[in-house]
PDB file of N, CA and C in Angstrom:
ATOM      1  N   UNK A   1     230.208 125.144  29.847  1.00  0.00           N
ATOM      2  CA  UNK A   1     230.206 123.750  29.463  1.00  0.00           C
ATOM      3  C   UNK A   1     230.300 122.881  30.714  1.00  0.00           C
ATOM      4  N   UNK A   2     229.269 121.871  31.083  1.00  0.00           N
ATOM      5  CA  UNK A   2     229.701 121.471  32.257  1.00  0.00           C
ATOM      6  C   UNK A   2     229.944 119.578  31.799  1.00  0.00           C
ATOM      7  N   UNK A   3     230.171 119.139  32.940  1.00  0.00           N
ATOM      8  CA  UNK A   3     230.722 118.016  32.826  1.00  0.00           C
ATOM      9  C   UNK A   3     229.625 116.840  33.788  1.00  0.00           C
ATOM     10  N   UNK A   4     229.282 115.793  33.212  1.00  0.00           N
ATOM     11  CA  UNK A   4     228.279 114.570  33.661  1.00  0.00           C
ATOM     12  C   UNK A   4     229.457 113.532  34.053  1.00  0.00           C
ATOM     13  N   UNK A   5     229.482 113.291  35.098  1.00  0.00           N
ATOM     14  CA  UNK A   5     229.781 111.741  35.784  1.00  0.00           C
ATOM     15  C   UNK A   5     229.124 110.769  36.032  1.00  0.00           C
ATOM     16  N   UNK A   6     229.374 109.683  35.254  1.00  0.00           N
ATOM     17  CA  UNK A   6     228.494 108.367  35.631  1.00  0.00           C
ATOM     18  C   UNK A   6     227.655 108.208  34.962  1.00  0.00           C
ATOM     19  N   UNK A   7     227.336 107.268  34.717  1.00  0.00           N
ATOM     20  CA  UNK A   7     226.074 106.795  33.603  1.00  0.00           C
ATOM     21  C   UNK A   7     224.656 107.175  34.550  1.00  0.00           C
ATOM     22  N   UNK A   8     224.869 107.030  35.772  1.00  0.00           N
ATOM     23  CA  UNK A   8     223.446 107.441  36.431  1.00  0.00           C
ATOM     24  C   UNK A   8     222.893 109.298  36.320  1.00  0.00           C
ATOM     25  N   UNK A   9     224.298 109.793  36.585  1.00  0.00           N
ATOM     26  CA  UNK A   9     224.122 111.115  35.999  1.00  0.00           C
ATOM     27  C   UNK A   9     223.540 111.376  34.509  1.00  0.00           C
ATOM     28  N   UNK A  10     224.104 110.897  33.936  1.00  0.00           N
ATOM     29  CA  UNK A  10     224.193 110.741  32.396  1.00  0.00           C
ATOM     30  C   UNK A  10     222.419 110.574  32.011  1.00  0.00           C
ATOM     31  N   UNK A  11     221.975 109.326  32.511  1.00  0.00           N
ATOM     32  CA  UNK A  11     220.592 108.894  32.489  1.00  0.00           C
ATOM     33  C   UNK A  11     219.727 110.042  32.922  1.00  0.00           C
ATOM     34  N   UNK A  12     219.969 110.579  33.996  1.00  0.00           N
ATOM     35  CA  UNK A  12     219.355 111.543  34.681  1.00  0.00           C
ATOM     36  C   UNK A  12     218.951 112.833  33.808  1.00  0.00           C
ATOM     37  N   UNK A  13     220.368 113.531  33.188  1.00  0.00           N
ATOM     38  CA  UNK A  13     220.100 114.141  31.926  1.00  0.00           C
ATOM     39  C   UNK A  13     219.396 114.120  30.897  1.00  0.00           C
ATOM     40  N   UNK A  14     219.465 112.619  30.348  1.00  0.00           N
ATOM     41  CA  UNK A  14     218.916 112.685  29.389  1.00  0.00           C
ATOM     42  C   UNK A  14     217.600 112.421  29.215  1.00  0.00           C
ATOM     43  N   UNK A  15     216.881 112.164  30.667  1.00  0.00           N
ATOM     44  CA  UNK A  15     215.693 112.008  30.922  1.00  0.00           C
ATOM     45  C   UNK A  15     215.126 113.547  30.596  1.00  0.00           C
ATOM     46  N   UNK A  16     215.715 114.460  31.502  1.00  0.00           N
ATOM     47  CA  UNK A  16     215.382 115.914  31.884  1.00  0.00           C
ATOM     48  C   UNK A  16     215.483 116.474  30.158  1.00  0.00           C
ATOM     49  N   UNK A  17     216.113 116.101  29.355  1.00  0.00           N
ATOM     50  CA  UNK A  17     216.063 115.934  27.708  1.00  0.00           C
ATOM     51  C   UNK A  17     215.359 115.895  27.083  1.00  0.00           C
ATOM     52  N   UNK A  18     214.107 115.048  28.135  1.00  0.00           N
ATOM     53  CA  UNK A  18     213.219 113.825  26.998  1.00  0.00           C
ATOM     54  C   UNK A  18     214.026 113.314  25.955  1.00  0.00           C
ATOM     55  N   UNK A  19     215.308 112.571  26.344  1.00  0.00           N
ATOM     56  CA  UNK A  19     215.864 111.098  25.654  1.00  0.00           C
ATOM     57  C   UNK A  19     215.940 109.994  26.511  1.00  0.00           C
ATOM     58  N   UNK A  20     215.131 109.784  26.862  1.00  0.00           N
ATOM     59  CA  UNK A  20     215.292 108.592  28.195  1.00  0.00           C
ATOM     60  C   UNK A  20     215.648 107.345  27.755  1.00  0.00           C
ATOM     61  N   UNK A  21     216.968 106.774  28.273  1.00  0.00           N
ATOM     62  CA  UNK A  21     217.958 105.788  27.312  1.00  0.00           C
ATOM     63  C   UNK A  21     217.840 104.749  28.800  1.00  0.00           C
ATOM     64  N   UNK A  22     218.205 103.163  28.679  1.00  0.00           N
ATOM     65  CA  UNK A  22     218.449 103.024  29.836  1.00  0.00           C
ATOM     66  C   UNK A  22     219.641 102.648  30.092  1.00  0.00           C
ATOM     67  N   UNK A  23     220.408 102.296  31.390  1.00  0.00           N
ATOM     68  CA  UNK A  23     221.707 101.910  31.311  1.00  0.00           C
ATOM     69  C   UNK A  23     222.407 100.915  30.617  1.00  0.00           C
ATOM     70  N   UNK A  24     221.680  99.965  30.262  1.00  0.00           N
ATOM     71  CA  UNK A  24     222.471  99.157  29.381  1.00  0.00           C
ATOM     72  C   UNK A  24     222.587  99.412  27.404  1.00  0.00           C
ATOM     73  N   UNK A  25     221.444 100.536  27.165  1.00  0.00           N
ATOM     74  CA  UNK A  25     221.618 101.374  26.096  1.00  0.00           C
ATOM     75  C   UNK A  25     222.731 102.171  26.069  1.00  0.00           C
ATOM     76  N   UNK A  26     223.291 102.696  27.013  1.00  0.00           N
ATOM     77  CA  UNK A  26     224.385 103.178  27.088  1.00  0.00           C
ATOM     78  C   UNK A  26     225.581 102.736  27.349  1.00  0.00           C
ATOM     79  N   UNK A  27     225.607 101.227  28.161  1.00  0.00           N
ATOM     80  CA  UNK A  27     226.786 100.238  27.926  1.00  0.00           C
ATOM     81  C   UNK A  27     227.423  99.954  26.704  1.00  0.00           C
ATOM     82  N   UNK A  28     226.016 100.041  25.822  1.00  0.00           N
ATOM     83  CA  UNK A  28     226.163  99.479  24.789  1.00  0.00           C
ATOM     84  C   UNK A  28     226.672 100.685  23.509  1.00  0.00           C
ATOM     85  N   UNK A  29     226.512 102.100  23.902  1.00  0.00           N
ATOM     86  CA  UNK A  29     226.648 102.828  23.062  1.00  0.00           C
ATOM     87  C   UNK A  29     228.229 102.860  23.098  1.00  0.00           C
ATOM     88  N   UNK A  30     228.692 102.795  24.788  1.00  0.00           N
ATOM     89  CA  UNK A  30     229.789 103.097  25.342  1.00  0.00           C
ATOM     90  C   UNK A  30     230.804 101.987  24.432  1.00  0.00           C
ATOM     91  N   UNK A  31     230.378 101.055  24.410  1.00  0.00           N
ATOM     92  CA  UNK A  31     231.422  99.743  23.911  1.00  0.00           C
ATOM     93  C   UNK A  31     231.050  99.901  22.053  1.00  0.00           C
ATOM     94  N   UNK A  32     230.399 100.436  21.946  1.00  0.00           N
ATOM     95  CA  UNK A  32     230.500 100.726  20.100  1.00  0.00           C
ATOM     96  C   UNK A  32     231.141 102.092  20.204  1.00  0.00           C
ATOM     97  N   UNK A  33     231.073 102.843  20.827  1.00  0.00           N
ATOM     98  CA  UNK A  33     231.824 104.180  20.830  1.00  0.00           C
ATOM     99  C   UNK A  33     231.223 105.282  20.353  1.00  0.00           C
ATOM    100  N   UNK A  34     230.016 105.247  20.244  1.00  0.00           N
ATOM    101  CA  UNK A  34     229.057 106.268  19.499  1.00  0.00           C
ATOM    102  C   UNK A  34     228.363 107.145  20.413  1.00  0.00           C
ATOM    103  N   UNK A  35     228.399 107.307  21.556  1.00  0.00           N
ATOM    104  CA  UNK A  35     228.365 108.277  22.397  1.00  0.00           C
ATOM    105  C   UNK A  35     229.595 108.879  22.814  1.00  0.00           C
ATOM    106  N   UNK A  36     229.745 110.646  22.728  1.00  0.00           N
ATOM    107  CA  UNK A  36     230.494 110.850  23.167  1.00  0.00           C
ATOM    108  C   UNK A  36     231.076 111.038  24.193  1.00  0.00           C
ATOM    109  N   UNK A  37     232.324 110.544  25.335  1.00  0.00           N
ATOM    110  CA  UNK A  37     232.548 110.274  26.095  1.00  0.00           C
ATOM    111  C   UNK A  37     234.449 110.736  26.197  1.00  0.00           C
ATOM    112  N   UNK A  38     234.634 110.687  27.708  1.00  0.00           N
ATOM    113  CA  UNK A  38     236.035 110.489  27.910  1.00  0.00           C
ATOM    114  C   UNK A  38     235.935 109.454  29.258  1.00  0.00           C
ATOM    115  N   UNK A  39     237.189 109.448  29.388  1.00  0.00           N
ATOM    116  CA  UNK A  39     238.036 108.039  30.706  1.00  0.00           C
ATOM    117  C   UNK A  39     239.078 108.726  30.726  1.00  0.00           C
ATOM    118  N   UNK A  40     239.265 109.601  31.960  1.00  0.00           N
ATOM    119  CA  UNK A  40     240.374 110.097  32.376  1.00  0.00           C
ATOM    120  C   UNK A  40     241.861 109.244  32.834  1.00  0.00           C
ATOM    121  N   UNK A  41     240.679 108.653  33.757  1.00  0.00           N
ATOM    122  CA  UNK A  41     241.679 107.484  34.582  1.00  0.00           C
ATOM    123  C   UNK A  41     240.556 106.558  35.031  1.00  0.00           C
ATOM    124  N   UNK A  42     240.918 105.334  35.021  1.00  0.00           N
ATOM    125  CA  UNK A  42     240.184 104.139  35.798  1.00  0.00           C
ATOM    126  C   UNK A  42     238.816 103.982  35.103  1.00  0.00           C
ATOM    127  N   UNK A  43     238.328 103.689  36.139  1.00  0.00           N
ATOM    128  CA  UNK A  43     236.600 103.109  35.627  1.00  0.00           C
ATOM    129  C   UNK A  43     235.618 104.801  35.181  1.00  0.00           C
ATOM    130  N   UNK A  44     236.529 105.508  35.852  1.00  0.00           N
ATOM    131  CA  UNK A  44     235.615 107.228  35.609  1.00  0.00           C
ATOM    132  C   UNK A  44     235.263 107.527  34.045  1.00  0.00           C
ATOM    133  N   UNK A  45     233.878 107.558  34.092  1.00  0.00           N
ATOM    134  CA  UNK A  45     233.748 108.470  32.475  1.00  0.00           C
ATOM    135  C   UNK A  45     232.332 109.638  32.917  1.00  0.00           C
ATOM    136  N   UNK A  46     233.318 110.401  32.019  1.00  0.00           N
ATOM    137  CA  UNK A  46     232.670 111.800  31.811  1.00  0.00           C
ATOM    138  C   UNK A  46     232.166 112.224  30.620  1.00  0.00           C
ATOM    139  N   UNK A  47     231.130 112.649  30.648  1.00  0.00           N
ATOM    140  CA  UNK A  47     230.186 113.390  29.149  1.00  0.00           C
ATOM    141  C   UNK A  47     230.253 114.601  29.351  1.00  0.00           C
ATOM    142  N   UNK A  48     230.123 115.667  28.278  1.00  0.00           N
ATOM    143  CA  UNK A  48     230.295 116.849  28.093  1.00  0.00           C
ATOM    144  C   UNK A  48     229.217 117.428  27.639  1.00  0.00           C
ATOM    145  N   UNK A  49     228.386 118.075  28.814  1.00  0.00           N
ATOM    146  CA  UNK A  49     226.653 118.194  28.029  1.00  0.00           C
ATOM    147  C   UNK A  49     227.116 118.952  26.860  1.00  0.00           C
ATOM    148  N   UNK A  50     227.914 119.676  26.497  1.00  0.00           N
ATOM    149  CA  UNK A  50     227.666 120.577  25.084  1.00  0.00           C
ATOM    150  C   UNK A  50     227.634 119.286  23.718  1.00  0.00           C
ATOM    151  N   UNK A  51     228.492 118.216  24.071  1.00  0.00           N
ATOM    152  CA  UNK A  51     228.570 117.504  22.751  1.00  0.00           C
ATOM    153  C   UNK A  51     227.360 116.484  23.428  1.00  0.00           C
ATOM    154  N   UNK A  52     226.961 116.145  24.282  1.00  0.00           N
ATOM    155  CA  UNK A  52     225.865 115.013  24.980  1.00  0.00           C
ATOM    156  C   UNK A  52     224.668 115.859  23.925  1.00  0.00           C
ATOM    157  N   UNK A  53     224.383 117.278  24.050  1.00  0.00           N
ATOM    158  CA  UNK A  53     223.379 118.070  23.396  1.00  0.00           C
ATOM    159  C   UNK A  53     223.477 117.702  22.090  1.00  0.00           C
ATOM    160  N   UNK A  54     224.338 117.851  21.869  1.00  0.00           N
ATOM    161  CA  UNK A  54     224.824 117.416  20.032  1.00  0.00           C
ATOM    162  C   UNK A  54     224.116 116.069  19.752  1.00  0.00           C
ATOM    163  N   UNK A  55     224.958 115.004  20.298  1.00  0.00           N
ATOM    164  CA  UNK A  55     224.524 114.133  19.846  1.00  0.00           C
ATOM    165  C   UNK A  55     223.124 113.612  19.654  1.00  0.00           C
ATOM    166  N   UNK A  56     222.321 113.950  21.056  1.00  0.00           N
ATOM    167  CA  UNK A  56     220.667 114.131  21.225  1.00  0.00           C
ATOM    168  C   UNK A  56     219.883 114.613  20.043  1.00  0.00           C
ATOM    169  N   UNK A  57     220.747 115.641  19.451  1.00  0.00           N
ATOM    170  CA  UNK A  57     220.056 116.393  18.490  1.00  0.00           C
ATOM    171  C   UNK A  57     220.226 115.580  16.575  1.00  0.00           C
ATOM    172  N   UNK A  58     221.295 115.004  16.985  1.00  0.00           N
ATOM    173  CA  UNK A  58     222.096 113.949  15.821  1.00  0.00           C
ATOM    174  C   UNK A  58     220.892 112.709  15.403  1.00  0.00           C
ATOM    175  N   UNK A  59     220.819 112.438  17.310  1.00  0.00           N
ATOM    176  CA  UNK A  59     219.849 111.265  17.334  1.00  0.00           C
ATOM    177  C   UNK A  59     218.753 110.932  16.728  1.00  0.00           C
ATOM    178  N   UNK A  60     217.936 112.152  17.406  1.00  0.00           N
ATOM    179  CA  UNK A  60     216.436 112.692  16.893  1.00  0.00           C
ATOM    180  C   UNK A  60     216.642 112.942  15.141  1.00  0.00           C
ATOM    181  N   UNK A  61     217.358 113.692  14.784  1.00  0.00           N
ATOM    182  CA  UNK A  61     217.263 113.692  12.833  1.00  0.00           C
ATOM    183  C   UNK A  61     217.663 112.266  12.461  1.00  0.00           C
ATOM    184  N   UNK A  62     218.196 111.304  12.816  1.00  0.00           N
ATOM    185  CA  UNK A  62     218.500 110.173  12.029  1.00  0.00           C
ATOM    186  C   UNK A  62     216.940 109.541  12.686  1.00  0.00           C
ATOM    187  N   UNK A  63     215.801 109.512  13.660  1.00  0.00           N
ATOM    188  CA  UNK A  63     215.010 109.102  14.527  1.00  0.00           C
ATOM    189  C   UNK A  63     213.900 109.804  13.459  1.00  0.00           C
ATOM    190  N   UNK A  64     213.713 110.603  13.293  1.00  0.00           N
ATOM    191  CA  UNK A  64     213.119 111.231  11.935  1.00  0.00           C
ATOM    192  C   UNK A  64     213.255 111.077  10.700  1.00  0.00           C
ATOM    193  N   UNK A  65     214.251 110.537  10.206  1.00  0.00           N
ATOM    194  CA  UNK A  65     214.606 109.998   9.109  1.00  0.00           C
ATOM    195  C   UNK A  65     213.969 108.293   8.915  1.00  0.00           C
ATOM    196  N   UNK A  66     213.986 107.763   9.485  1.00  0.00           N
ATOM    197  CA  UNK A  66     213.735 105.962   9.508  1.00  0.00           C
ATOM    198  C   UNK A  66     212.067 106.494   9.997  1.00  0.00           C
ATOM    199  N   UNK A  67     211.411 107.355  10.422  1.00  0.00           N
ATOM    200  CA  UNK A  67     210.229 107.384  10.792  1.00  0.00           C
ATOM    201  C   UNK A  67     209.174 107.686   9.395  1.00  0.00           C
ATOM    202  N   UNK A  68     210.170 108.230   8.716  1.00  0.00           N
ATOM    203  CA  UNK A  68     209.366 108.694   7.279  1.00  0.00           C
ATOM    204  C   UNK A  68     209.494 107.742   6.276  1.00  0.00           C
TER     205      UNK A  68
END
């Protein structure tokens, strides 16, 4: 299980995904709380590709759903 720092990391991933989000999509996920995330201490947040995978996969079936 590894661990993503930073939203630029984060972006980077989810490009390599094919979910290419941009940073303020993710400000915005960050402040509704629907990405999963931690804040250890301070301004630091970390994603957890095993649940980052999850959610990608969450994404795409509700992204398939509104498409039909």
């Amino acid at each position: 299980m590894g661990k993503i720092q930073g939203i630029p990391k984060l972006l980077e991933y989810l490009e390599h995904k094919s979910y290419p989000m941009t940073e303020d999509q993710i400000i915005k996920l960050l402040s509704e709380r629907t990405i999963p995330h931690a804040r250890p201490y301070g301004d630091m947040i970390l994603f957890d590709e095993s649940y980052i995978d999850w959610w990608i996969a969450e994404q795409r079936k509700t992204d398939e759903l509104v498409m039909d």
